[in-house]
Protein backbone atom coordinates (compact mmCIF):
# COMPACT_ATOMS: atom_id res chain seq x y z
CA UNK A 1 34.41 -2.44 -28.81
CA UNK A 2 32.36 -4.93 -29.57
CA UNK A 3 32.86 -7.05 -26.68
CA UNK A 4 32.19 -3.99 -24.26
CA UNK A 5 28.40 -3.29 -25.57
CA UNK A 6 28.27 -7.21 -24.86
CA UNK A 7 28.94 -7.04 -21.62
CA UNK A 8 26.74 -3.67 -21.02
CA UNK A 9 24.12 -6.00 -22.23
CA UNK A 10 25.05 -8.72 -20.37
CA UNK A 11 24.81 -6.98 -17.01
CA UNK A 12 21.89 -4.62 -17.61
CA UNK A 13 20.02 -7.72 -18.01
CA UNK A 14 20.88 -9.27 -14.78
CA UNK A 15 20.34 -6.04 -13.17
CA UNK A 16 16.79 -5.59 -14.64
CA UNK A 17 14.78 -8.50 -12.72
CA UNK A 18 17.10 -7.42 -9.05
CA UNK A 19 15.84 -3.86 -9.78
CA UNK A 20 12.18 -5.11 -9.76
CA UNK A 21 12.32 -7.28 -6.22
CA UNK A 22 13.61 -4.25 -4.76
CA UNK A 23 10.53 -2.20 -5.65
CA UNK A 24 8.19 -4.99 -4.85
CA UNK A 25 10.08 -5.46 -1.26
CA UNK A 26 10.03 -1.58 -1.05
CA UNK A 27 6.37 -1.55 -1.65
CA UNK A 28 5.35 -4.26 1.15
CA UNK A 29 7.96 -2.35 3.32
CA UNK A 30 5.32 0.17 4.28
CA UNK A 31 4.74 0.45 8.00
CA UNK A 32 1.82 -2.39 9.12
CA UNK A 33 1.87 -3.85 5.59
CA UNK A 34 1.64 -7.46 4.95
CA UNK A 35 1.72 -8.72 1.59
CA UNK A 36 -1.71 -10.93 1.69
CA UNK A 37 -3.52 -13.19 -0.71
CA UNK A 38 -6.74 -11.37 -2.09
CA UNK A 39 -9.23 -13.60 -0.80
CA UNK A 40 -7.51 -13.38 2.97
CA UNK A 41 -8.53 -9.60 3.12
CA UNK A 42 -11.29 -7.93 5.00
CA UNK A 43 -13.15 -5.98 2.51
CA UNK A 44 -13.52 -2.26 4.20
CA UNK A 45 -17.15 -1.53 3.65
CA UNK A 46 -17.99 1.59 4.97
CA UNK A 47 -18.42 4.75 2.41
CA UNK A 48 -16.65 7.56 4.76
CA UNK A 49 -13.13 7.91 5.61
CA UNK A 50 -12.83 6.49 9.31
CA UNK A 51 -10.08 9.49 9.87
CA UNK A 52 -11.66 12.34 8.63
CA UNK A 53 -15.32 11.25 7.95
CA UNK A 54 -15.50 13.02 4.70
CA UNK A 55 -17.54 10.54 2.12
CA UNK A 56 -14.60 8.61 0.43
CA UNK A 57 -14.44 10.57 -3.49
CA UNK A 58 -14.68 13.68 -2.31
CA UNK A 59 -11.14 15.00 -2.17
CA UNK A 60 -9.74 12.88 -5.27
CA UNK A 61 -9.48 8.97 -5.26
CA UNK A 62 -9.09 7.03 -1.73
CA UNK A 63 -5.96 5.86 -0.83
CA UNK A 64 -6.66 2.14 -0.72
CA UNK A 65 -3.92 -0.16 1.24
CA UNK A 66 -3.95 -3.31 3.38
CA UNK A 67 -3.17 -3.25 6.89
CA UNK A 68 -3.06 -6.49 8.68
CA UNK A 69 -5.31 -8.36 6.52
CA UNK A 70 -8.17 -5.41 6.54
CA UNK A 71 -8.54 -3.40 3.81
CA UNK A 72 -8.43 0.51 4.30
CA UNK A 73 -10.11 3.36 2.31
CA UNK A 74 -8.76 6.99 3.37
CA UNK A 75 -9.96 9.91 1.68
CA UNK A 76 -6.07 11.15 1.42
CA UNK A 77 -2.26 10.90 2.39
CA UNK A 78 -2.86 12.70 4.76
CA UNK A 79 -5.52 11.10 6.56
CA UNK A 80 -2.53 7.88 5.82
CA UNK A 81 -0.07 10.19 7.84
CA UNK A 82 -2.59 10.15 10.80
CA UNK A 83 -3.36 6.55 10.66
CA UNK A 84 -0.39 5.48 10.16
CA UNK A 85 0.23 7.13 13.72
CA UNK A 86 -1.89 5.24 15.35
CA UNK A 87 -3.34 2.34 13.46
CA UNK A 88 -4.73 0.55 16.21
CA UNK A 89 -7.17 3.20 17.38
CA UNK A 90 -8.68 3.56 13.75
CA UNK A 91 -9.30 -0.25 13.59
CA UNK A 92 -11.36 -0.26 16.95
CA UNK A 93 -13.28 2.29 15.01
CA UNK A 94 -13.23 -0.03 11.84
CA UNK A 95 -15.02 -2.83 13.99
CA UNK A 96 -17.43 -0.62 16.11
CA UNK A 97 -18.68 1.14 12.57
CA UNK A 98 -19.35 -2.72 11.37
């Protein structure tokens, strides 16, 4: 029996560290995502939601993501649902609110 529990071992170690890529991939798989370096993103300054307008705080924590390079503060998933549908119209708005 011994060598069984060995070999458990064995491969639930390999599998670990593949296990953990696939959730990082996963994670940057999110529609409009690119994985960034910190100091390459566009801070998003603006204290409202630019989907709803409500004051970012105000209905729980903002969802906080990247989306090509610019950082985004929504008020809520759902406000990610909408944006998500049209990301490029929301940015115009990003850069007119600047």
């Amino acid at each position: 029996m011994k060598p069984t529990y060995s070999l458990i071992a064995a491969i639930a170690m390999l599998a670990i560290p593949t296990l953990r890529a696939e959730e990082v991939k996963k994670e940057g798989e999110t529609k409009g995502v690119e994985v960034t370096k910190k100091e390459e993103v566009k801070p998003y300054k603006p204290d409202i939601c630019m989907v709803s307008g409500e004051k970012l705080g105000t209905m729980g924590a903002p969802v906080v993501f990247v989306y090509q390079g610019q950082e985004i503060k929504l008020c809520c998933k759902g406000c990610r649902k909408k944006f998500d549908k049209d990301p490029a119209m929301y940015l115009k708005k990003l850069a007119e609110t600047k």
